[in-house]
N, C-alpha and C. Protein backbone atom coordinates (compact mmCIF):
# COMPACT_ATOMS: atom_id res chain seq x y z
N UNK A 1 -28.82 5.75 56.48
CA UNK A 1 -29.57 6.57 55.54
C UNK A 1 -30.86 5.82 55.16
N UNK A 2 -31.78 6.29 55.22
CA UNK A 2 -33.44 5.90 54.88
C UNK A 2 -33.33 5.50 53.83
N UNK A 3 -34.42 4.91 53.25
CA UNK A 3 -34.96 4.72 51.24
C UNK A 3 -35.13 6.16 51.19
N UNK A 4 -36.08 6.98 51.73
CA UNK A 4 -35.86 8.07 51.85
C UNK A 4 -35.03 9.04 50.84
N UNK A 5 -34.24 9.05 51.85
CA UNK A 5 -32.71 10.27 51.70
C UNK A 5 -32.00 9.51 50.40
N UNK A 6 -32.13 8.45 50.15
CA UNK A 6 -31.25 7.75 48.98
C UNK A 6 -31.85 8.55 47.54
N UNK A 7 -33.27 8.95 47.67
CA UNK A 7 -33.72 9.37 46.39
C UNK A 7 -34.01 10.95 46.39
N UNK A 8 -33.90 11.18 44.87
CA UNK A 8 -34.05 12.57 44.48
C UNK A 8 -35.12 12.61 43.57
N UNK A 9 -35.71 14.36 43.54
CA UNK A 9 -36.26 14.12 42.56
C UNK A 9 -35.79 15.52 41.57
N UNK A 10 -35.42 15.20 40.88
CA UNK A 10 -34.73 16.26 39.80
C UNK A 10 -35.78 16.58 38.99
N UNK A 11 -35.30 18.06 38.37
CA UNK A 11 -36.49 18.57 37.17
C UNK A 11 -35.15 19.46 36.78
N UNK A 12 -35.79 19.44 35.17
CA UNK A 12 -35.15 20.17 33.88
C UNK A 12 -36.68 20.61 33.14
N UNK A 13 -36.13 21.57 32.42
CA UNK A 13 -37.37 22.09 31.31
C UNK A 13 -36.65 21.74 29.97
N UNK A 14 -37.61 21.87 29.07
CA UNK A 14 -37.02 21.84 27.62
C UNK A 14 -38.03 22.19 26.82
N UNK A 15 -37.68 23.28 25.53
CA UNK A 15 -38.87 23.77 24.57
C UNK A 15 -39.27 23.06 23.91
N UNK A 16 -39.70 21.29 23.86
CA UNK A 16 -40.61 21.31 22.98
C UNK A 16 -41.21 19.61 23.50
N UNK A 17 -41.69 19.24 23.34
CA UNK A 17 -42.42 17.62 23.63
C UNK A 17 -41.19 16.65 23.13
N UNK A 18 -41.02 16.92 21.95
CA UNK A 18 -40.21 15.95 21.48
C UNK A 18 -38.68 16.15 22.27
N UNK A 19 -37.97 16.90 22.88
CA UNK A 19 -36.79 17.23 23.52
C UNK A 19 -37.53 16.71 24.94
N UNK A 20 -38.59 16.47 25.40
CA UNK A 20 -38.94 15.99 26.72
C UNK A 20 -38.94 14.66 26.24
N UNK A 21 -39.42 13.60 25.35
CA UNK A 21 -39.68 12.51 25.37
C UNK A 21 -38.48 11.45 25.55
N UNK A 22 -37.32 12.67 24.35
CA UNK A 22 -36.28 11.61 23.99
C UNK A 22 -35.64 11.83 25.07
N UNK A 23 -35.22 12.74 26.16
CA UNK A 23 -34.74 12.47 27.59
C UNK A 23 -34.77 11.66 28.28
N UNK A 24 -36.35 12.08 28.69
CA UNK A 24 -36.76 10.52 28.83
C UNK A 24 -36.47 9.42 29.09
N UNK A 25 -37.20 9.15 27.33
CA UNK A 25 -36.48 7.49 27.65
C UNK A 25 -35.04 6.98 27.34
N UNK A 26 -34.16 8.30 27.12
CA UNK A 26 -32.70 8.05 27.37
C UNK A 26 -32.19 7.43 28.88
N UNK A 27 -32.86 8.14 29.57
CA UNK A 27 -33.06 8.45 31.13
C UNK A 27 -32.80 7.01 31.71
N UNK A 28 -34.37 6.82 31.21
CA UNK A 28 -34.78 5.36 31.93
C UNK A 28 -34.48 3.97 31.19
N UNK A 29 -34.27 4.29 30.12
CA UNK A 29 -33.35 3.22 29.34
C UNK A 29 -31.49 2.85 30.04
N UNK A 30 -31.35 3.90 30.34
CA UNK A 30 -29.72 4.48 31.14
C UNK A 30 -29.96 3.45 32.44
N UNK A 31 -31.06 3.14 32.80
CA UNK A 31 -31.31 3.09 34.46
C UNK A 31 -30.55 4.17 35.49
N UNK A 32 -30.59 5.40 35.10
CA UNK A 32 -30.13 6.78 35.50
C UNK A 32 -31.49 7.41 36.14
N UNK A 33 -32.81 6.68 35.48
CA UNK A 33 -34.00 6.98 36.33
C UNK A 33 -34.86 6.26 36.18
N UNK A 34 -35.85 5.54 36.86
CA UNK A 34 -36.47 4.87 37.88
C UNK A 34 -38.22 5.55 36.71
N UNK A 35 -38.25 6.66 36.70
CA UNK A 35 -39.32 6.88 35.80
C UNK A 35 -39.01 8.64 35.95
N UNK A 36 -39.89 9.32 34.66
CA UNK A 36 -39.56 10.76 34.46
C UNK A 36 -40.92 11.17 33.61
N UNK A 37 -41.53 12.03 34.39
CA UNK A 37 -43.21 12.43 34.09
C UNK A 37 -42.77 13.65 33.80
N UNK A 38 -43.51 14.01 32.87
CA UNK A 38 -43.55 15.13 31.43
C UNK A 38 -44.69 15.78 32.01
N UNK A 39 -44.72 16.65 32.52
CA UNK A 39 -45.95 17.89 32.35
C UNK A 39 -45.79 18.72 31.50
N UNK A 40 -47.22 18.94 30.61
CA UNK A 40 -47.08 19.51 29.42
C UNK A 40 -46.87 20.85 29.65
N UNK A 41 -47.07 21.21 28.42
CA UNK A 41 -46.74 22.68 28.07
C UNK A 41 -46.85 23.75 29.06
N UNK A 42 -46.14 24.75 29.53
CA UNK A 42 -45.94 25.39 30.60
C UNK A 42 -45.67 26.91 30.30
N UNK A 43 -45.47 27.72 31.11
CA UNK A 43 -45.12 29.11 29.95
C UNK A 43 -44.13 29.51 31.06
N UNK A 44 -42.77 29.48 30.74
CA UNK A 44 -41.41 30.23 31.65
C UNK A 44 -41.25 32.01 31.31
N UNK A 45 -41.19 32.72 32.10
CA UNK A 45 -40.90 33.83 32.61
C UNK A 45 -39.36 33.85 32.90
N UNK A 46 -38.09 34.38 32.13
CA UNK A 46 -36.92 34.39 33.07
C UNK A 46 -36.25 35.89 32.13
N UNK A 47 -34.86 35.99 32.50
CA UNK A 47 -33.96 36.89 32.52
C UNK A 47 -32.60 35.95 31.77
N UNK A 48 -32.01 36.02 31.04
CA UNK A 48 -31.05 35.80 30.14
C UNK A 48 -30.62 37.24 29.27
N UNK A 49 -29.03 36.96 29.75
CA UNK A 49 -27.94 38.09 28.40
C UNK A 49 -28.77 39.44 28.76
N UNK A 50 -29.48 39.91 30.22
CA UNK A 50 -30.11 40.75 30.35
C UNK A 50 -31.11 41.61 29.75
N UNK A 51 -31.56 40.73 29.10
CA UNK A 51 -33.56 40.68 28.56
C UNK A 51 -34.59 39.43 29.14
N UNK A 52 -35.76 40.05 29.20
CA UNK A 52 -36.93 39.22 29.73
C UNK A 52 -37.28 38.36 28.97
N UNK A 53 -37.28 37.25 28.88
CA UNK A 53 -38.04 36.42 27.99
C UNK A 53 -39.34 35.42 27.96
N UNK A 54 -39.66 35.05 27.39
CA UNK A 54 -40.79 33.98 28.12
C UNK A 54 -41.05 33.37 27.01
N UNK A 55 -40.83 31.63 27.29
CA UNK A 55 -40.74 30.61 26.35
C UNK A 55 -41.79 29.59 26.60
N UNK A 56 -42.48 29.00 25.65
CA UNK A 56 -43.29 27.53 26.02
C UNK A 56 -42.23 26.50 26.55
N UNK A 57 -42.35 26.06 27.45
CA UNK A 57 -41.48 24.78 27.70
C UNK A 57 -42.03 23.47 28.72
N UNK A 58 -41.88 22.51 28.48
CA UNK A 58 -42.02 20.93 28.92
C UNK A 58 -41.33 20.84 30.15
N UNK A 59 -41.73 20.68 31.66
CA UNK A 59 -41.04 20.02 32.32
C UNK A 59 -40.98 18.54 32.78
N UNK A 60 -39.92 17.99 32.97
CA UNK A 60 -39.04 16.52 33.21
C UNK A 60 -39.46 17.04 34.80
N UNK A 61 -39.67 15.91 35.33
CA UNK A 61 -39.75 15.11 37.06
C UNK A 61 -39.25 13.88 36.82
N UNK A 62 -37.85 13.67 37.25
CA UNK A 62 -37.18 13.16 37.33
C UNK A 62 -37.01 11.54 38.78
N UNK A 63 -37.17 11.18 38.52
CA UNK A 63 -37.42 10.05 40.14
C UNK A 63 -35.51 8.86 39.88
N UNK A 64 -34.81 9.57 40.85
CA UNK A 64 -33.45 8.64 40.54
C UNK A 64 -32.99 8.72 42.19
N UNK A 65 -31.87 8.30 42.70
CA UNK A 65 -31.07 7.41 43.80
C UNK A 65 -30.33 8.81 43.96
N UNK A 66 -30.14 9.34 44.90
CA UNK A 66 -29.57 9.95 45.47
C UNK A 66 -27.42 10.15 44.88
N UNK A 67 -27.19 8.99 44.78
CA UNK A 67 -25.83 8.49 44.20
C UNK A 67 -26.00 8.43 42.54
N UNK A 68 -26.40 8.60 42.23
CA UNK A 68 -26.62 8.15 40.69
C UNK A 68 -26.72 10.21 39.85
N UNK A 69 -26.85 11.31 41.43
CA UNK A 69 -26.75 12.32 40.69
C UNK A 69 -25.87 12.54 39.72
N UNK A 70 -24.13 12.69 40.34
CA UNK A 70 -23.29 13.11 39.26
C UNK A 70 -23.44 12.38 38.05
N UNK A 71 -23.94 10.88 37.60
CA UNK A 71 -24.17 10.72 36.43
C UNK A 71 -25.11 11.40 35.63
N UNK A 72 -26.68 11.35 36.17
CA UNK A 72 -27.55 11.88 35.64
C UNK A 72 -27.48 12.83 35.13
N UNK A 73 -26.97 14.29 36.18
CA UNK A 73 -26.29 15.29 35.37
C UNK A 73 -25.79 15.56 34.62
N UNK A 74 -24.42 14.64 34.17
CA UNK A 74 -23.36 14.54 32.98
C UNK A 74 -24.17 14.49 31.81
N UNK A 75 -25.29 13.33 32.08
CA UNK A 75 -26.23 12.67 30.76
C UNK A 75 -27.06 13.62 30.43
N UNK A 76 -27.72 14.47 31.47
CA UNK A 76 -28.83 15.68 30.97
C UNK A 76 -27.92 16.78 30.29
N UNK A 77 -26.96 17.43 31.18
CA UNK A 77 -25.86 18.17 30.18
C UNK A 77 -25.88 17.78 28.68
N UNK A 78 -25.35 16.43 28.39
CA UNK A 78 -25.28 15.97 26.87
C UNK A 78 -26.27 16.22 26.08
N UNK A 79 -27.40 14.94 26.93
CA UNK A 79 -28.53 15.36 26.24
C UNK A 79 -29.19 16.84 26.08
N UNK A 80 -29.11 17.39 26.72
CA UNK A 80 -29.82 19.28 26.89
C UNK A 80 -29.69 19.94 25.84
N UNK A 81 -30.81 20.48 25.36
CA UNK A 81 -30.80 20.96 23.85
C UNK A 81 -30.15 22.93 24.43
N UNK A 82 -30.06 23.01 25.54
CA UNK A 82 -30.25 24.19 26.07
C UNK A 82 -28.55 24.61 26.38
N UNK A 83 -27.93 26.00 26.00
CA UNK A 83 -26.81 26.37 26.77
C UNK A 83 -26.60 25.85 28.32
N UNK A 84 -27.71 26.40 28.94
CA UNK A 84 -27.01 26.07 30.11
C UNK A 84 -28.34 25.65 30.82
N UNK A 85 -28.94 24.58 30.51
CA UNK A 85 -29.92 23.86 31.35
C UNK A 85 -30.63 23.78 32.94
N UNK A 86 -31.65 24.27 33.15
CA UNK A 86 -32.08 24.05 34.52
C UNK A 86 -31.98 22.54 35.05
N UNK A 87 -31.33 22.37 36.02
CA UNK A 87 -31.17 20.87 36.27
C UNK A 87 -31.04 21.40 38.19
N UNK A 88 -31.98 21.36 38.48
CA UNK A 88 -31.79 21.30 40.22
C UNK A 88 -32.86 19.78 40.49
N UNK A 89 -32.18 19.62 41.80
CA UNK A 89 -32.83 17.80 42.83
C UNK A 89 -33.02 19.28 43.90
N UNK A 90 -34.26 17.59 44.26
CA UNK A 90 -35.08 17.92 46.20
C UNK A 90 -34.55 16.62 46.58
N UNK A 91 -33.95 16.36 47.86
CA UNK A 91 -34.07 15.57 48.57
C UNK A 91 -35.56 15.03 48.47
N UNK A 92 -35.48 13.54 49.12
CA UNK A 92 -37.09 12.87 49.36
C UNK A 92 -36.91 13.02 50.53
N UNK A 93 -37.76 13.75 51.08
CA UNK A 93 -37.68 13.84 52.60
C UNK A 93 -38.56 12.17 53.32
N UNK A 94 -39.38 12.14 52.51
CA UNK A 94 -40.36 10.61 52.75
C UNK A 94 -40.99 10.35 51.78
N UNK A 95 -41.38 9.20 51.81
CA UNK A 95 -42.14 8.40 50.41
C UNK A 95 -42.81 6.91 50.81
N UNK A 96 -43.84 6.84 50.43
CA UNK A 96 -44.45 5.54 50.21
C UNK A 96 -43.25 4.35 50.04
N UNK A 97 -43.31 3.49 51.25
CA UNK A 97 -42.13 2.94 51.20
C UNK A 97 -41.68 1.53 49.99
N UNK A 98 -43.07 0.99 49.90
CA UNK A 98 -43.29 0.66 48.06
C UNK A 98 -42.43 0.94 46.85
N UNK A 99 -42.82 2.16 46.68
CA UNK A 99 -42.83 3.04 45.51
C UNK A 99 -41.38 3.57 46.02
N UNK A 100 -40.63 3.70 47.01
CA UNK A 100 -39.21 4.40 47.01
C UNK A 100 -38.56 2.65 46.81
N UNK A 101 -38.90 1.41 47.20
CA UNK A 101 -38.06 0.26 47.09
C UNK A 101 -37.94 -0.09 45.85
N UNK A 102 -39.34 0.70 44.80
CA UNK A 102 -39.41 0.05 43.56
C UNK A 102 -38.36 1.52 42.80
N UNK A 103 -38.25 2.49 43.17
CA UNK A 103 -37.41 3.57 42.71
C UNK A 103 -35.67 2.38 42.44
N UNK A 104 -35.38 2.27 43.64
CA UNK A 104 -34.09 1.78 43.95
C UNK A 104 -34.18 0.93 43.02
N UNK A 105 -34.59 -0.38 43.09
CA UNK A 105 -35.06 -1.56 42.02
C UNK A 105 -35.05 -1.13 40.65
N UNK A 106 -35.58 0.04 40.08
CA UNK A 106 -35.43 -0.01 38.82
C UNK A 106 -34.44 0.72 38.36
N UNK A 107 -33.57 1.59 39.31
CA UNK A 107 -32.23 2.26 38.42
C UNK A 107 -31.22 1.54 38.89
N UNK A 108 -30.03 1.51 38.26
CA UNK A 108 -28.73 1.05 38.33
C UNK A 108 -27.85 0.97 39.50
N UNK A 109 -27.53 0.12 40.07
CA UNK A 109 -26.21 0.18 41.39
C UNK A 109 -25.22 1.41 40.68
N UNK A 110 -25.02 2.29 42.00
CA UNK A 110 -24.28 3.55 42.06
C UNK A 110 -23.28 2.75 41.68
N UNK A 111 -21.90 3.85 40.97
CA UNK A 111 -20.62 3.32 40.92
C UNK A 111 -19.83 2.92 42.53
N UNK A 112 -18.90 2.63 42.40
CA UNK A 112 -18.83 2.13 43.58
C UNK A 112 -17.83 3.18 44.37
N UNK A 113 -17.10 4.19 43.83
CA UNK A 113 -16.16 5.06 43.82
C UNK A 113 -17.11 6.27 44.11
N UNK A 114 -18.56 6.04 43.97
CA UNK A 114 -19.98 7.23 44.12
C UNK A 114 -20.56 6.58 46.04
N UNK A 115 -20.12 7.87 46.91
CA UNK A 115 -21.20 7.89 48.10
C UNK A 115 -22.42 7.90 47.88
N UNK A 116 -23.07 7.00 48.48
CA UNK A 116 -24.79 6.86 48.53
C UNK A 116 -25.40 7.78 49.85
């Protein structure tokens, strides 16, 4: 498996700056992620309980290890101010091979009972 394929990059939304920050640096304090860039304010369009809605919301870009998903998830669940949270990963198909060694380097060794 490449540096590559080892990393993901996950995104969640959340309504407000302050619900993006403290993720965050829950995140990368956790070593659950490597770093997590906040693009501001955004305007969502969706369908919930079968009405249209459309909310201001913050998205999380998430940069973590491929193995380290099922945690991350558990932790965004907790943390998630939201019923039922957008939380989807992309594979890294390729990356600056730098910047994917320094990914690995700054989050946590997978459990060991966790496939990489």
């Amino acid at each position: 498996m490449t540096a590559a394929q080892k990393s993901l990059l996950v995104w969640t939304t959340v309504g407000d700056q302050a619900q993006a920050t403290k993720i965050a640096k829950e995140l990368v304090e956790a070593q659950l992620a490597a770093c997590v860039h906040i693009l501001g304010q955004g305007l969502s369009f969706y369908r919930w309980e079968g009405e249209v809605h459309n909310e201001a919301e913050w998205t999380l870009l998430i940069k973590t290890r491929t193995a380290l998903y099922p945690e991350l998830e558990k932790s965004l669940q907790t943390l998630h101010p939201y019923d039922l949270p957008e939380i989807l990963a992309t594979e890294v198909v390729q990356g600056e091979p730098g910047y994917l060694r320094w990914l690995e380097e700054s989050t946590k060794e997978p459990s060991t009972h966790q496939k990489e």
